[in-house]
PDB file of N, CA and C in Angstrom:
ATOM      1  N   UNK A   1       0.857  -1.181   0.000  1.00  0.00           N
ATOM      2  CA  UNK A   1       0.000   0.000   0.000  1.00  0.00           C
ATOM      3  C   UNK A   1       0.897   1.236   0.000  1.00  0.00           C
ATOM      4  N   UNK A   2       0.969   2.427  -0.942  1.00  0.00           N
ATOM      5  CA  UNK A   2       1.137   3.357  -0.782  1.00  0.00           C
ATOM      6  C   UNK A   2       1.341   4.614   0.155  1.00  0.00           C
ATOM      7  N   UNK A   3       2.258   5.016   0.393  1.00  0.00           N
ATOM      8  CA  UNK A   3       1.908   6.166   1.411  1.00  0.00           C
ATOM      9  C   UNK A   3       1.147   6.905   1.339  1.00  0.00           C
ATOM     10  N   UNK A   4       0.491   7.430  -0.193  1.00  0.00           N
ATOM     11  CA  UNK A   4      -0.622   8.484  -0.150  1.00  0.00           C
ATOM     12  C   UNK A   4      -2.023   7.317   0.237  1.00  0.00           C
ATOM     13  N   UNK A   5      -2.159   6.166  -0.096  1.00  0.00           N
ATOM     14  CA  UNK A   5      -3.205   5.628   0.362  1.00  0.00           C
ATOM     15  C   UNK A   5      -3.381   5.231   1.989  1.00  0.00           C
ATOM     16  N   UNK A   6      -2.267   4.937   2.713  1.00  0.00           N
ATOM     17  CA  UNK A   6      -1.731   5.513   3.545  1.00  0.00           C
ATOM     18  C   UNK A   6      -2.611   6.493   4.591  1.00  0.00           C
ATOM     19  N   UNK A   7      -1.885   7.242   4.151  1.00  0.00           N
ATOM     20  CA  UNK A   7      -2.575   8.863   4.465  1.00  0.00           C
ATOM     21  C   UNK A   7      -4.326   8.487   4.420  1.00  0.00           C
ATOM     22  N   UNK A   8      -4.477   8.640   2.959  1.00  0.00           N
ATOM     23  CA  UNK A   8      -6.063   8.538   3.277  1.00  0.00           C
ATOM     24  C   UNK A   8      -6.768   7.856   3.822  1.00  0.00           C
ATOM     25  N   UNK A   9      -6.126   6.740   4.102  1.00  0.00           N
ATOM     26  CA  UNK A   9      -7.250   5.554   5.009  1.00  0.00           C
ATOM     27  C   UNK A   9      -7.201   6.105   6.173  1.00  0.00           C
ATOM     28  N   UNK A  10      -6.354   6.605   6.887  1.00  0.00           N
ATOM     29  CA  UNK A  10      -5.699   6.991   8.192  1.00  0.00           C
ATOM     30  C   UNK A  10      -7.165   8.211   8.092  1.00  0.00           C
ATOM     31  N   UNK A  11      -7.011   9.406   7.433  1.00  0.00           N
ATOM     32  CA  UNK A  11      -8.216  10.314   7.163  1.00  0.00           C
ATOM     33  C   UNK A  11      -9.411  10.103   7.679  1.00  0.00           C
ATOM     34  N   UNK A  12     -10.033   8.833   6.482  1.00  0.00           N
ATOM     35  CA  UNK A  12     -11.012   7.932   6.611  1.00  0.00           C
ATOM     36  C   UNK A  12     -11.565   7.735   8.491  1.00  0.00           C
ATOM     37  N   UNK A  13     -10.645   7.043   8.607  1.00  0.00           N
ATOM     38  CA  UNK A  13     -10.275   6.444   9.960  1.00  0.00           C
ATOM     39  C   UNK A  13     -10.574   7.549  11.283  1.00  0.00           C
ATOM     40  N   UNK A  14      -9.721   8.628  11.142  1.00  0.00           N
ATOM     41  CA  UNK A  14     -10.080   9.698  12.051  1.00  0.00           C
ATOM     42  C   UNK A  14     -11.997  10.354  11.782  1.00  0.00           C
ATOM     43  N   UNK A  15     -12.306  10.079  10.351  1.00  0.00           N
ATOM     44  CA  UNK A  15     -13.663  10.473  10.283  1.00  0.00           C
ATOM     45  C   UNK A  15     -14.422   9.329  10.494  1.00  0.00           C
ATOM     46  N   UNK A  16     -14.149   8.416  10.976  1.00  0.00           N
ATOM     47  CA  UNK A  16     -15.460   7.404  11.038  1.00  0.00           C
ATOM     48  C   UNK A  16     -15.339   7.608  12.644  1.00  0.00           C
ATOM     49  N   UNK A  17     -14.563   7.726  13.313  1.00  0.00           N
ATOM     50  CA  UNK A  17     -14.107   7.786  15.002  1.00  0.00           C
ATOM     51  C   UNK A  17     -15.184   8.757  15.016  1.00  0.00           C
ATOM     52  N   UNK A  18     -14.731  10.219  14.689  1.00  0.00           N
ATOM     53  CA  UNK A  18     -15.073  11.327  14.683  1.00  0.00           C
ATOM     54  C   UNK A  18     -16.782  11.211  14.684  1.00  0.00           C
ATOM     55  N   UNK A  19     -17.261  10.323  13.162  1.00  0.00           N
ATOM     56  CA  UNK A  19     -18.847  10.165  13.693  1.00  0.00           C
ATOM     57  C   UNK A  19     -19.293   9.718  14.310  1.00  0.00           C
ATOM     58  N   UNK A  20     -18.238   8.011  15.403  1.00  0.00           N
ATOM     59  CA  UNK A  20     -18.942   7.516  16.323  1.00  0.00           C
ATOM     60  C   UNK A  20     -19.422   8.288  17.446  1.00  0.00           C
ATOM     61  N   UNK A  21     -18.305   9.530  17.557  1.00  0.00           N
ATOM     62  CA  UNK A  21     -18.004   9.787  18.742  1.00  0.00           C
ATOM     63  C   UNK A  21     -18.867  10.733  18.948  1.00  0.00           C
ATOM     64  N   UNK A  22     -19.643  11.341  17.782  1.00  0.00           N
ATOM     65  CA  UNK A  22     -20.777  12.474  17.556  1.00  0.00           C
ATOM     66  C   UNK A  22     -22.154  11.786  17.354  1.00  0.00           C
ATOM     67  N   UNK A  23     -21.990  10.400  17.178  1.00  0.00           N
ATOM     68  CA  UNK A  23     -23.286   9.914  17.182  1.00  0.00           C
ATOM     69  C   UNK A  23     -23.647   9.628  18.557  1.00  0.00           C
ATOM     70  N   UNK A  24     -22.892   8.592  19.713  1.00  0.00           N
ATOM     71  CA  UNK A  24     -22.895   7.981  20.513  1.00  0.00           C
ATOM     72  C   UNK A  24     -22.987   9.039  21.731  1.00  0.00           C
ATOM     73  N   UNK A  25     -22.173  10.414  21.540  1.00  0.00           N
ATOM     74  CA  UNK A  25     -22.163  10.802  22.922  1.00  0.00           C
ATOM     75  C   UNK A  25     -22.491  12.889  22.238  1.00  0.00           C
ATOM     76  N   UNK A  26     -23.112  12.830  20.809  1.00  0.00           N
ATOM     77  CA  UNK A  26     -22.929  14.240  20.039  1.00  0.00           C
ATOM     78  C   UNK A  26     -22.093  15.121  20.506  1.00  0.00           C
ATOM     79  N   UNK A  27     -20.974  14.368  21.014  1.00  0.00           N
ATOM     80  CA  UNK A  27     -20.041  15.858  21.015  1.00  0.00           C
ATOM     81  C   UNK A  27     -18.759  15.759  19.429  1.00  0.00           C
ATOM     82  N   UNK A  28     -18.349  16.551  18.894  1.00  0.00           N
ATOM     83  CA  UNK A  28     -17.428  16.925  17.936  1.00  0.00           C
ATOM     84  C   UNK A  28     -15.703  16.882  18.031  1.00  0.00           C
ATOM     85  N   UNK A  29     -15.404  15.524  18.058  1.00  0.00           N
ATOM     86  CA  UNK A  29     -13.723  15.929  18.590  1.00  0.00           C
ATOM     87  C   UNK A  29     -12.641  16.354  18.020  1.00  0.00           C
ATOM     88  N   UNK A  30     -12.913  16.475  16.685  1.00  0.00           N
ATOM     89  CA  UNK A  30     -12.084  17.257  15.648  1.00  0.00           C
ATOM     90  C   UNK A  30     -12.342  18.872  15.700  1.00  0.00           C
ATOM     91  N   UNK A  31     -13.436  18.872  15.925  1.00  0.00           N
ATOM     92  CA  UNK A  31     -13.914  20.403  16.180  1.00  0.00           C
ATOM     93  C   UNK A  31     -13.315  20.280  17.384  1.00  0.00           C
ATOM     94  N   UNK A  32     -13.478  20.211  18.205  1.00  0.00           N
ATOM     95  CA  UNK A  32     -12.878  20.463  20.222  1.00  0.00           C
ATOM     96  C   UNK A  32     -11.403  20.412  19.656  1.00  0.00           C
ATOM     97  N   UNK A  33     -10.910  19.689  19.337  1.00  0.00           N
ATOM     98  CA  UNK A  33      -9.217  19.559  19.283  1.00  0.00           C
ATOM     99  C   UNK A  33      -8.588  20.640  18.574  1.00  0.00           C
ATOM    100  N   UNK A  34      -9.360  21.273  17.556  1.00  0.00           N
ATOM    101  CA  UNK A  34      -8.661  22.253  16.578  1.00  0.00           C
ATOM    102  C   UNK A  34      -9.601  23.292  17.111  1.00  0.00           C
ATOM    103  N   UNK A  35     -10.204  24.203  17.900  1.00  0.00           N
ATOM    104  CA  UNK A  35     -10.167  25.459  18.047  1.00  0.00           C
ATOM    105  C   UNK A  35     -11.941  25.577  17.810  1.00  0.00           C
ATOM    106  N   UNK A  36     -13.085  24.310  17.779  1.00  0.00           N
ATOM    107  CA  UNK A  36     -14.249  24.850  17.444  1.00  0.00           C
ATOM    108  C   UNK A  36     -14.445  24.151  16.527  1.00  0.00           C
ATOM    109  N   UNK A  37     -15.915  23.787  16.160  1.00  0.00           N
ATOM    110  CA  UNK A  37     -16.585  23.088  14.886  1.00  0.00           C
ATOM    111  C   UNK A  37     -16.383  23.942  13.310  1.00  0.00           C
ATOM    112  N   UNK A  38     -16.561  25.482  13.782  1.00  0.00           N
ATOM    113  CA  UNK A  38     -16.058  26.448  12.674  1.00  0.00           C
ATOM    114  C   UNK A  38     -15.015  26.996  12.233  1.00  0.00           C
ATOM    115  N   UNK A  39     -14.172  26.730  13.092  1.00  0.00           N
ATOM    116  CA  UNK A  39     -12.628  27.251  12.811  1.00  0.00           C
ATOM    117  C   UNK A  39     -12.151  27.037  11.678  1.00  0.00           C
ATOM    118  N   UNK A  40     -11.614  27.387  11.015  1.00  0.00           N
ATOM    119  CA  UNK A  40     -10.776  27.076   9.565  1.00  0.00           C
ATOM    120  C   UNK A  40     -10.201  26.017   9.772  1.00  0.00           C
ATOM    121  N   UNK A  41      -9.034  25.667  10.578  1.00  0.00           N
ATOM    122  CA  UNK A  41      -8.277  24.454  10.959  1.00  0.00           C
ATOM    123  C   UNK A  41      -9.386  23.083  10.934  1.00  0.00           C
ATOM    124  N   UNK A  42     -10.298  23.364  11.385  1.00  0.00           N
ATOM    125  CA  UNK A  42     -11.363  21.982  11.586  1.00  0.00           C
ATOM    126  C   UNK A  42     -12.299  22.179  10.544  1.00  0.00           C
ATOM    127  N   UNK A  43     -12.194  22.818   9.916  1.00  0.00           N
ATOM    128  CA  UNK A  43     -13.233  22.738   8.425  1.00  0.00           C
ATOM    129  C   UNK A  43     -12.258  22.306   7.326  1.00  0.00           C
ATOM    130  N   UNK A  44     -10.977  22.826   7.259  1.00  0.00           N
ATOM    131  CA  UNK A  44      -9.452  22.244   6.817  1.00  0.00           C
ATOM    132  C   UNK A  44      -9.759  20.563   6.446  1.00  0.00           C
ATOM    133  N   UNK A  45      -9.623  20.067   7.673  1.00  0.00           N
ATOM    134  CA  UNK A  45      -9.629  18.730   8.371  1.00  0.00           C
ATOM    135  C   UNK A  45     -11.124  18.224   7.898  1.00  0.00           C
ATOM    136  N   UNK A  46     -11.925  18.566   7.906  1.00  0.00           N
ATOM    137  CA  UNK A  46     -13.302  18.038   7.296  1.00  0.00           C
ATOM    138  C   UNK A  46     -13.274  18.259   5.770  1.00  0.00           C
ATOM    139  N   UNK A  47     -12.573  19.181   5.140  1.00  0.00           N
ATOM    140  CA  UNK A  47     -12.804  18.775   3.950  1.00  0.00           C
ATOM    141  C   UNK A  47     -11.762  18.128   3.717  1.00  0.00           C
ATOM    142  N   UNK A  48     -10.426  17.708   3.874  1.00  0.00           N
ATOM    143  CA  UNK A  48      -9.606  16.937   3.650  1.00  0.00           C
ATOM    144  C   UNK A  48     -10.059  14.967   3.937  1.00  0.00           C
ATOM    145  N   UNK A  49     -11.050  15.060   5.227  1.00  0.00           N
ATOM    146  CA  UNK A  49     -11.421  13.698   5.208  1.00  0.00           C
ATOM    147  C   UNK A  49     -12.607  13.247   4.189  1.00  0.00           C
ATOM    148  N   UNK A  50     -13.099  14.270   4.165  1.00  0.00           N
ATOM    149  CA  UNK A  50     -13.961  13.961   3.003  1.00  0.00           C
ATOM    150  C   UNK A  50     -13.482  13.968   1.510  1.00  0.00           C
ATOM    151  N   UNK A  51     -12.908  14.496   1.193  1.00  0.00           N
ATOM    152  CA  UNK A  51     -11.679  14.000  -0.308  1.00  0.00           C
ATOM    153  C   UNK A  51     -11.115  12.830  -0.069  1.00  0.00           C
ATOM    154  N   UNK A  52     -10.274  12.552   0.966  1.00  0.00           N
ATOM    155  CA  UNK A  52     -10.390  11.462   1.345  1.00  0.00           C
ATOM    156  C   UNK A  52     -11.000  10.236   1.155  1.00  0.00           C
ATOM    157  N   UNK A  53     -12.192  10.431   1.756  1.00  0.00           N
ATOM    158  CA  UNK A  53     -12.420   9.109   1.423  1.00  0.00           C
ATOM    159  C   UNK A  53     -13.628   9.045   0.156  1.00  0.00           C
ATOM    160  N   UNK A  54     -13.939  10.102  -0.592  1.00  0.00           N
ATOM    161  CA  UNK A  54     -13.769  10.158  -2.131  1.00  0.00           C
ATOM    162  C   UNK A  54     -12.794   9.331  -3.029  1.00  0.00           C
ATOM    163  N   UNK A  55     -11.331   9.657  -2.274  1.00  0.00           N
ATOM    164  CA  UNK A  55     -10.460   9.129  -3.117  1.00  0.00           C
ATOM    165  C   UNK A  55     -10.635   7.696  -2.902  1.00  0.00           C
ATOM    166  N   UNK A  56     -10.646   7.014  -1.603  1.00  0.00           N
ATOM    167  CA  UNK A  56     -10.803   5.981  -1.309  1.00  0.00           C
ATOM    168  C   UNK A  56     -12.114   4.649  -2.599  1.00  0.00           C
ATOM    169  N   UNK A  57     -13.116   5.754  -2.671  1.00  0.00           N
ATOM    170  CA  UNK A  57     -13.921   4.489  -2.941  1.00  0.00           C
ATOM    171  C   UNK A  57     -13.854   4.074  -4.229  1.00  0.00           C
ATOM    172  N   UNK A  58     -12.973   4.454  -5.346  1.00  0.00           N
ATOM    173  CA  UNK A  58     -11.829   3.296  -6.873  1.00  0.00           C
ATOM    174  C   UNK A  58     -11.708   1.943  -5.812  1.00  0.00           C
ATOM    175  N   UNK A  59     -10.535   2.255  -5.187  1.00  0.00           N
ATOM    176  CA  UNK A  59     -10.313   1.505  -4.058  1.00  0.00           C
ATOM    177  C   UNK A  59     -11.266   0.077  -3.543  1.00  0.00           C
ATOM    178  N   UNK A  60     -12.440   0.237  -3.507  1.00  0.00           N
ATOM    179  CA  UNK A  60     -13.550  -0.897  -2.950  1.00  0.00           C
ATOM    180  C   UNK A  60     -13.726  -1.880  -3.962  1.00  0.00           C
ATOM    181  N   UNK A  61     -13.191  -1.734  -5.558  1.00  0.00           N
ATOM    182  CA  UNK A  61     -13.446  -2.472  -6.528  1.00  0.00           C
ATOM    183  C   UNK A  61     -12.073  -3.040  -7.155  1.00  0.00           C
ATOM    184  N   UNK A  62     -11.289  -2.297  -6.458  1.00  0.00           N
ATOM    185  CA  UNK A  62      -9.708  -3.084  -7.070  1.00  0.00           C
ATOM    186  C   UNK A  62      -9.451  -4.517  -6.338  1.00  0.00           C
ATOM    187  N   UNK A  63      -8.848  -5.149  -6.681  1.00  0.00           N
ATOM    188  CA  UNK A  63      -8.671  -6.638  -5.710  1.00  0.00           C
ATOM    189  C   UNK A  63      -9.453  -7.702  -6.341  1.00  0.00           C
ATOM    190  N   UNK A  64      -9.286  -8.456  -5.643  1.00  0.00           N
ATOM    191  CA  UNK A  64     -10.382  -9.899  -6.119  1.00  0.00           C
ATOM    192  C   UNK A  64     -11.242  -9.663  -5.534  1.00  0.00           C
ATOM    193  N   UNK A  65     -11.781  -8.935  -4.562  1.00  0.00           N
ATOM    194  CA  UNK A  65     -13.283  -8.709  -4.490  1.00  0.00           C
ATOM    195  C   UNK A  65     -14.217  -8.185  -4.925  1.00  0.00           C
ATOM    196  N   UNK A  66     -13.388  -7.701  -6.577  1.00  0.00           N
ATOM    197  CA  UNK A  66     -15.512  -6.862  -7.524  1.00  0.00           C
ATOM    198  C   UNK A  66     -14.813  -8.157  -8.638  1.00  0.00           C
ATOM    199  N   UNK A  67     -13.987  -8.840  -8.905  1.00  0.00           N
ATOM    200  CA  UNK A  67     -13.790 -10.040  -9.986  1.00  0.00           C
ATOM    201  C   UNK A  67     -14.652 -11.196  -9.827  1.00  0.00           C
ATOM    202  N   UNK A  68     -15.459 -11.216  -8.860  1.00  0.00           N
ATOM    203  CA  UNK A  68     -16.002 -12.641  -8.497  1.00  0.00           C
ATOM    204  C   UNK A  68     -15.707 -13.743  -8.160  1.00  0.00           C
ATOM    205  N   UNK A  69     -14.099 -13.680  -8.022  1.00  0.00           N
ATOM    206  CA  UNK A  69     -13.581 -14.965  -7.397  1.00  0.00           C
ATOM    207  C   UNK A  69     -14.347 -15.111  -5.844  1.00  0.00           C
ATOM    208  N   UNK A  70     -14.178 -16.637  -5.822  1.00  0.00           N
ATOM    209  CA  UNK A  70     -14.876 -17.099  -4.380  1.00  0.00           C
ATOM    210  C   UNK A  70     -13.502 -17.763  -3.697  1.00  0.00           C
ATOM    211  N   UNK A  71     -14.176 -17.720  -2.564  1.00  0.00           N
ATOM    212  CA  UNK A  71     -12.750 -18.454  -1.737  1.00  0.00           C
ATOM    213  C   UNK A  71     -12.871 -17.366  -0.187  1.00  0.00           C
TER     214      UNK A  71
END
């Protein structure tokens, strides 16, 4: 795996936390950590995870799992 893919899963990763952690208990920890839900720095960071995992989903069909092999 790539370092830029890398990077983005890692992204991914901090935004799926990020929604548990806003679903389960609604508080925002990317917003709290960087300065506020509106801050530039945490809107930065939200649109970067969301390109992210844009870039990610080519990704879900490469491999032997969209070829139909079984096993």
């Amino acid at each position: 795996m790539s370092v830029f893919k890398k990077i983005l899963l890692l992204l991914a990763i901090i935004g799926g936390i990020n929604w548990g952690i806003y679903g389960i208990w609604g508080f925002n920890a990317v917003g709290w950590l960087l300065g506020g839900s509106l801050s530039w720095l945490s809107r930065t960071v939200f649109i970067l995870v969301g390109l992210a995992s844009l870039c990610l989903i080519p990704s879900l069909c490469m491999g032997d799992s969209c070829k139909g092999k079984e096993g």
